[in-house]
Protein backbone atom coordinates (compact mmCIF):
# COMPACT_ATOMS: atom_id res chain seq x y z
CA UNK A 1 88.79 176.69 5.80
CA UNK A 2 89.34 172.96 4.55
CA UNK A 3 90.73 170.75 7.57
CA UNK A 4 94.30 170.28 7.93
CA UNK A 5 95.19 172.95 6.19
CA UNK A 6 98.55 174.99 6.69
CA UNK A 7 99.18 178.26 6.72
CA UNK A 8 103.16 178.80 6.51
CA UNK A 9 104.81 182.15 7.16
CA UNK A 10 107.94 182.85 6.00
CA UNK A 11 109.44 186.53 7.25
CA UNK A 12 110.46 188.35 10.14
CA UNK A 13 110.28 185.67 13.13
CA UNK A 14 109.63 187.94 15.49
CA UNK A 15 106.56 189.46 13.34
CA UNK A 16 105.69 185.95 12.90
CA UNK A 17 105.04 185.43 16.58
CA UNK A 18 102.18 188.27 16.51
CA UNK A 19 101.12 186.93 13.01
CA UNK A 20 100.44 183.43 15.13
CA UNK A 21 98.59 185.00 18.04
CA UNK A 22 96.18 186.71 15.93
CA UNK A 23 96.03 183.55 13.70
CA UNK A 24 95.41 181.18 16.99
CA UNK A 25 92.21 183.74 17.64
CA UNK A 26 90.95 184.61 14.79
CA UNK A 27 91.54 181.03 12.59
CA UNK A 28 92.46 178.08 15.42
CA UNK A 29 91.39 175.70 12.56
CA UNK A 30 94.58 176.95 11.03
CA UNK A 31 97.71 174.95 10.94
CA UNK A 32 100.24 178.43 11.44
CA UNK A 33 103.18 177.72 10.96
CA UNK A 34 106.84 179.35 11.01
CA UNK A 35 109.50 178.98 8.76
CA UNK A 36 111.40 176.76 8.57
CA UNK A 37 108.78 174.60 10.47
CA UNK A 38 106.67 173.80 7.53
CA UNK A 39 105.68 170.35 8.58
CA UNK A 40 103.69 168.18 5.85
CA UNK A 41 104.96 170.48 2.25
CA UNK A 42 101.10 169.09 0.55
CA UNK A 43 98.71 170.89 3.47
CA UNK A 44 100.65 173.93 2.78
CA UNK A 45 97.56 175.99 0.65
CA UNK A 46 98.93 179.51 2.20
CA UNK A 47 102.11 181.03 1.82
CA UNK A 48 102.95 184.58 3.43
CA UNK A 49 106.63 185.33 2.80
CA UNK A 50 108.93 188.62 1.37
CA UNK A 51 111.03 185.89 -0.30
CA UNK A 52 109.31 182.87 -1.60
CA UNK A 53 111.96 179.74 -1.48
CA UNK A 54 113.13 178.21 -4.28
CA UNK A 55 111.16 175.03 -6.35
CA UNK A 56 107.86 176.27 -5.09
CA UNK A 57 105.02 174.09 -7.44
CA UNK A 58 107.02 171.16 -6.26
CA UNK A 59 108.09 171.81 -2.99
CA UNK A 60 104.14 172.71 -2.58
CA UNK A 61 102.13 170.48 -4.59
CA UNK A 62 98.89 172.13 -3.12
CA UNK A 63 100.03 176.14 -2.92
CA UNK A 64 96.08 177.86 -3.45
CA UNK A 65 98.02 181.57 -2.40
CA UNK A 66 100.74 183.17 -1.76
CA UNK A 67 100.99 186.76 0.03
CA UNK A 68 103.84 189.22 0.30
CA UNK A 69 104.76 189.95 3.62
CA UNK A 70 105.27 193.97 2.85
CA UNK A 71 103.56 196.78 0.31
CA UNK A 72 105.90 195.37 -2.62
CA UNK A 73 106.46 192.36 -4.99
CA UNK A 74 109.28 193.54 -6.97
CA UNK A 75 111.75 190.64 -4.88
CA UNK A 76 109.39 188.30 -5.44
CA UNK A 77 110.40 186.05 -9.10
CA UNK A 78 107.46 185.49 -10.93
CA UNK A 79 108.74 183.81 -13.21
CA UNK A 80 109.56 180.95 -10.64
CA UNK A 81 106.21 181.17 -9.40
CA UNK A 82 103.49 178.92 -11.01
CA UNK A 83 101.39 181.02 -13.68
CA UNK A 84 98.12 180.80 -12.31
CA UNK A 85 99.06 181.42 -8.56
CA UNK A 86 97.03 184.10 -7.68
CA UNK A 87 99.75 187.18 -5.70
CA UNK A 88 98.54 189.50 -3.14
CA UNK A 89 100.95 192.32 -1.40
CA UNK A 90 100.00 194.22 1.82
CA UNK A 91 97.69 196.80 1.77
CA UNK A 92 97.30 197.47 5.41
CA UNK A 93 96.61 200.54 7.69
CA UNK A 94 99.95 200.29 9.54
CA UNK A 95 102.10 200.77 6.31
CA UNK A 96 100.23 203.75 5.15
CA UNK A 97 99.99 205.22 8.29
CA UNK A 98 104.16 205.19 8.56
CA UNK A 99 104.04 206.51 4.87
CA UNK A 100 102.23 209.58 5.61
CA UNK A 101 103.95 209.99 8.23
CA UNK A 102 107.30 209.65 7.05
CA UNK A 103 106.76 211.66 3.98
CA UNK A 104 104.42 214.81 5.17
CA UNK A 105 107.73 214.89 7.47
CA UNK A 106 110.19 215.45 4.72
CA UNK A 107 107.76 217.76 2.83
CA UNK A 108 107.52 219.86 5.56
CA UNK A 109 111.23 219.78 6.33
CA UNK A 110 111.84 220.78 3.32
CA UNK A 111 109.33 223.20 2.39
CA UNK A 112 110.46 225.11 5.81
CA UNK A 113 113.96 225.06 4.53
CA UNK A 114 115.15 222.71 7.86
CA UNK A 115 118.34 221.22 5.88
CA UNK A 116 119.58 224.51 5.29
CA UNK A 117 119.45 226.24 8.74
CA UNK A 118 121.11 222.41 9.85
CA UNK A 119 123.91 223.15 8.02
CA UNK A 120 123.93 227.05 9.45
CA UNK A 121 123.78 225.23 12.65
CA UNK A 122 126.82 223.24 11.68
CA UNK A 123 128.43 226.61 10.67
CA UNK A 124 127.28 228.57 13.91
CA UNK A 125 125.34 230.97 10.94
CA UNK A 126 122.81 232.85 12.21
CA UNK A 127 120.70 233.62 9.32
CA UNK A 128 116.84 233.70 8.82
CA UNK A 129 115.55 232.54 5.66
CA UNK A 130 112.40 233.64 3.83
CA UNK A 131 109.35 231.95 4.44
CA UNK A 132 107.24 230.46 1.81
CA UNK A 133 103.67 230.30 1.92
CA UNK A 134 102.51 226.58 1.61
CA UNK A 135 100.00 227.46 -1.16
CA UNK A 136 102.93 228.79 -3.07
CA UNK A 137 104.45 225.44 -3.01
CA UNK A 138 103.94 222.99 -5.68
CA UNK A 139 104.36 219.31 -4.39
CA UNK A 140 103.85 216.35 -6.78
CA UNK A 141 103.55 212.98 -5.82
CA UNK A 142 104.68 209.95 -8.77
CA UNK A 143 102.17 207.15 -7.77
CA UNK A 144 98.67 207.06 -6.91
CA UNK A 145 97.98 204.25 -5.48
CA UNK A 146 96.72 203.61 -2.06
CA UNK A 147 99.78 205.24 -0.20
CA UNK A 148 100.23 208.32 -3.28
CA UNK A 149 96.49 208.71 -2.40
CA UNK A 150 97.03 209.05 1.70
CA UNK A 151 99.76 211.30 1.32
CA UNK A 152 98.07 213.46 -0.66
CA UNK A 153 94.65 213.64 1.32
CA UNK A 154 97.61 214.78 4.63
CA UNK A 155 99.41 217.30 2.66
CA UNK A 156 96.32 218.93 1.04
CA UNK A 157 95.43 220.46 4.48
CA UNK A 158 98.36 222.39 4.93
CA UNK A 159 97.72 224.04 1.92
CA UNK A 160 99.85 222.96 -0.56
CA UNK A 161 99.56 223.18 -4.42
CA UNK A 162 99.29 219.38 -4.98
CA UNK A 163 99.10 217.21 -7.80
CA UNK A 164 99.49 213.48 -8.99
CA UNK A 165 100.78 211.44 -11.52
CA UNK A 166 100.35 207.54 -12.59
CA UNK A 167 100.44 205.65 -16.15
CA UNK A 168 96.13 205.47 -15.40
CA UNK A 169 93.83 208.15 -15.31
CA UNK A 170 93.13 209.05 -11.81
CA UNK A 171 90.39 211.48 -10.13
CA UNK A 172 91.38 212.86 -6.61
CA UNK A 173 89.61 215.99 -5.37
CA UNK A 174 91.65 219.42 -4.89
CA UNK A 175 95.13 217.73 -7.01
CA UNK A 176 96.01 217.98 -10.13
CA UNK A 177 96.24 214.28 -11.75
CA UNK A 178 98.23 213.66 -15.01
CA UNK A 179 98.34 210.30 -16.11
CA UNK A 180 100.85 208.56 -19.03
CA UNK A 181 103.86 209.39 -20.56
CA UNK A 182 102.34 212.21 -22.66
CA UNK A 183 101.86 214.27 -19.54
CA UNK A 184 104.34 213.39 -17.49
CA UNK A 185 106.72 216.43 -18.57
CA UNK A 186 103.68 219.05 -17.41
CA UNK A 187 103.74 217.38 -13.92
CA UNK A 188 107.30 217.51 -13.20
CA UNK A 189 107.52 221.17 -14.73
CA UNK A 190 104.53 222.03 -12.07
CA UNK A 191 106.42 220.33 -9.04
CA UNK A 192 108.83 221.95 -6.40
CA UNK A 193 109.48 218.72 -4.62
CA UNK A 194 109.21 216.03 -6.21
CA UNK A 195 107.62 212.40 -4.14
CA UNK A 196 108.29 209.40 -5.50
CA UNK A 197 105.73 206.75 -4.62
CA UNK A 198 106.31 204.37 -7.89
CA UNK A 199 106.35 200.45 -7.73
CA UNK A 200 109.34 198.99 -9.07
CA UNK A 201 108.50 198.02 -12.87
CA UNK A 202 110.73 197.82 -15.92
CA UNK A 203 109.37 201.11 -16.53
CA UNK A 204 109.94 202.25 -13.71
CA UNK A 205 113.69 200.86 -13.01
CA UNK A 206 116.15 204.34 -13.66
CA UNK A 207 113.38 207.03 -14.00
CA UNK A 208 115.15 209.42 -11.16
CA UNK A 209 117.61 210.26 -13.72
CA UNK A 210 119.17 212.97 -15.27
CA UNK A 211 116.47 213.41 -18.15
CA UNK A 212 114.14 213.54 -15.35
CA UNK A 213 115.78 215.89 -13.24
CA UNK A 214 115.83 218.33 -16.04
CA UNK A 215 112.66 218.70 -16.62
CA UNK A 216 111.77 219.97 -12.80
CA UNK A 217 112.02 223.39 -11.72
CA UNK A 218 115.41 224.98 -10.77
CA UNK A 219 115.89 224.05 -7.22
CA UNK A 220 113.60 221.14 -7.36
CA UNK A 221 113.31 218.94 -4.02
CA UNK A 222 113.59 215.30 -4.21
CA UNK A 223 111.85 212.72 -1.32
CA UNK A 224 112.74 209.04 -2.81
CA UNK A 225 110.69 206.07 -0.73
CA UNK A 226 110.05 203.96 -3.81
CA UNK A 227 112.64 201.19 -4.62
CA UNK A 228 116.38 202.05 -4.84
CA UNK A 229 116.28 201.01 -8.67
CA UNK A 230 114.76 203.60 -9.43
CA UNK A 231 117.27 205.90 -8.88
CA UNK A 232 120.46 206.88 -10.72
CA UNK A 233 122.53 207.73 -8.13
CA UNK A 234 125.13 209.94 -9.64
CA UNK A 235 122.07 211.30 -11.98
CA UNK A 236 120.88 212.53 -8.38
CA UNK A 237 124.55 213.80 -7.10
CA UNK A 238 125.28 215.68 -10.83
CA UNK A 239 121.87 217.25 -10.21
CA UNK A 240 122.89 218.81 -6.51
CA UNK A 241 126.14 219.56 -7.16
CA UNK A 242 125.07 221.90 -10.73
CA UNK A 243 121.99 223.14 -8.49
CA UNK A 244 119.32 221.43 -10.75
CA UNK A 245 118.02 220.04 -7.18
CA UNK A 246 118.81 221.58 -4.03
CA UNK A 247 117.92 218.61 -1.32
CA UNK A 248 116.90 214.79 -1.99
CA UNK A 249 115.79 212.89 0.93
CA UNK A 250 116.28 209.12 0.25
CA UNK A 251 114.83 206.23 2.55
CA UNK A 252 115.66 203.52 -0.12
CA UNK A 253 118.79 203.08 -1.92
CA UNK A 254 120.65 200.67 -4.23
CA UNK A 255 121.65 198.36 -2.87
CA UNK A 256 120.30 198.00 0.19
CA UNK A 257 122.00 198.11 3.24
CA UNK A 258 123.95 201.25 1.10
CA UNK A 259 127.65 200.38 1.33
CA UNK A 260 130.11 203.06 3.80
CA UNK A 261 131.90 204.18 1.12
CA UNK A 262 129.21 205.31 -0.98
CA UNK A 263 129.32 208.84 -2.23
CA UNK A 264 125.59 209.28 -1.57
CA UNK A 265 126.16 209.31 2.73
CA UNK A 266 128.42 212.28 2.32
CA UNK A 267 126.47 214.72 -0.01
CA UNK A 268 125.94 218.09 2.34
CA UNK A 269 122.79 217.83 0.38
CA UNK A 270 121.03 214.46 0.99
CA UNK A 271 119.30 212.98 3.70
CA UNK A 272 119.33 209.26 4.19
CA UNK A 273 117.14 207.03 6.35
CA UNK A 274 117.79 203.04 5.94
CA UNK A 275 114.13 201.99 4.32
CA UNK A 276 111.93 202.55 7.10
CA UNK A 277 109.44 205.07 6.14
CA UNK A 278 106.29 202.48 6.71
CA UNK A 279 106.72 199.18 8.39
CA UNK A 280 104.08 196.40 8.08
CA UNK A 281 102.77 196.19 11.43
CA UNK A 282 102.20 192.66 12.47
CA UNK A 283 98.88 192.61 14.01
CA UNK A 284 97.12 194.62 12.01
CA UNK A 285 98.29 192.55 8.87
CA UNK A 286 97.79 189.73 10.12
CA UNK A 287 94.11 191.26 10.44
CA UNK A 288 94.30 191.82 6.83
CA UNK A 289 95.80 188.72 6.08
CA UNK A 290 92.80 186.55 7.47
CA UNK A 291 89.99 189.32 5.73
CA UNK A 292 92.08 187.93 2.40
CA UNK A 293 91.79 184.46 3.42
CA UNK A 294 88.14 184.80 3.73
CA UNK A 295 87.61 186.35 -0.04
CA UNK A 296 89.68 183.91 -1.35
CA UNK A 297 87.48 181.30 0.19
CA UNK A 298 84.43 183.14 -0.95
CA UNK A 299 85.14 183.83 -4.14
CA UNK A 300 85.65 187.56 -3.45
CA UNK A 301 87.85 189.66 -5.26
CA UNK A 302 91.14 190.04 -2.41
CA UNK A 303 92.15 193.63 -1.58
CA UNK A 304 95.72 194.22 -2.95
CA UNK A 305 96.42 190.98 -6.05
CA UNK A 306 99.00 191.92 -8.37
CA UNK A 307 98.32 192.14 -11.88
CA UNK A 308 101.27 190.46 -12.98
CA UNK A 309 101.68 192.21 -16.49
CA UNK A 310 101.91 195.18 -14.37
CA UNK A 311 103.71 194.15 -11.95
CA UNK A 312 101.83 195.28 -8.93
């Protein structure tokens, strides 16, 4: 690294603190600093932060980089960023390990039919429900990037009937991949519950919506940990109430926190987590973080820039 260079973080304080002990290790020619301790603004060449302050060419005359602290980028402005300033997000083992995780859980809740015999509990109903054989259920994930691609690889053991979909071709062994919006009414047709794994695009914004929800199978399941944008709320609630879906599970929501009196917390039918299916863990980013420092330096293409006319 050049001398008296800065790296300034600009998140979670408390993640910060592991961010600096791994930085003081790994990179003690670093200048790590906290936010809002950014001492001299022109040594600042590194910026990790979720939200990127305001007037940042000026405020940072000599910004080489700037990295999202979590998996997305769709709260970052681009537009207020510089044109050329290269954008990285996270792409680190912790978050995909919480992502499969989180979302094999749901699957298999409801694949097993657990909301149901919660309510019977509620009820004091005894009443056994038939099994389903995994391989007779179809479960399609929207997204295939790194974390569509992990969930996939976890659910594919258990037998499943799996398949993918993304706006690019994709090739993963033992799914079914569709790819653009010529094929994306054959996925959802094959799909019993329904992942979504999508960024947040303007393509993206509103796509869990009633058009969408039509096209699934009767009795469709829906397991939402993309962005809350991208779901039409009372799209979703129409959908249960008719019987178009029979169970959504939603860990993100819009907005975010979801306000008390929304309609969505007291639907029999939806299960609601507040956005924590993955969490960046802050060591082994910080890991990450320094691997990207070292391509950058290099020359070396960095695991995880955005293509901004993407979006992601």
């Amino acid at each position: 690294m050049k001398p008296n260079t800065t790296f300034l973080y600009k998140a979670d304080p408390v993640r910060g603190r592991a961010w600096a002990e791994v930085f003081r290790r790994r990179a003690p020619e670093l200048d790590f600093r906290v936010w809002p301790d950014i001492g001299d603004p022109a040594r600042v060449r590194f910026l990790a932060a979720w939200e990127p302050p305001g007037d940042i060419a000026t405020r940072f005359p000599n910004l080489k980089l700037l990295l999202s602290s979590g998996a997305g980028v769709d709260q970052i402005d681009f537009a207020a960023l510089p044109p050329d300033l290269p954008v990285v997000r996270m792409v680190e083992p912790g978050i995909i390990r919480g992502m499969v995780e989180y979302v094999t859980h749901a699957v298999l809740d409801l694949h097993r039919d657990m909301p149901a015999y919660r309510r019977q509990q509620q009820a004091a109903e005894w009443q056994p429900l038939q099994v389903k054989p995994a391989n007779e259920r179809r479960v399609g994930v929207l997204g295939l990037g790194s974390l569509g691609q992990a969930v996939l690889a976890h659910l594919l053991p258990f037998g499943f009937d799996c398949a993918g979909w993304s706006r690019s071709r994709h090739a993963i062994d033992g799914v079914s991949c569709h790819a653009g919006a010529d094929e994306l009414g054959d996925f959802l047709r094959r799909t019993d519950i329904l992942v979504c794994l999508l960024p947040l695009t303007d393509a993206t914004r509103g796509l869990l919506n009633a058009s969408l929800f039509a096209r699934l199978p009767a009795g469709a399941a829906l397991v939402h940990v993309g962005r809350g944008p991208q779901l039409v709320a009372d799209d979703l609630i129409a959908a249960l109430d008719a019987g178009r879906l029979s169970e959504a599970v939603l860990d993100v929501t819009a907005p975010e926190p979801l306000p008390c009196e929304h309609r969505l917390w007291r639907h029999p039918r939806i299960s609601i987590t507040p956005h924590i299916a993955s969490m960046t863990q802050p060591a082994t980013a910080a890991e990450v973080v320094l691997e990207n420092l070292r391509r950058f330096e290099a020359g070396e293409p960095m695991v995880g820039l955005v293509d901004r006319t993407r979006g992601y």
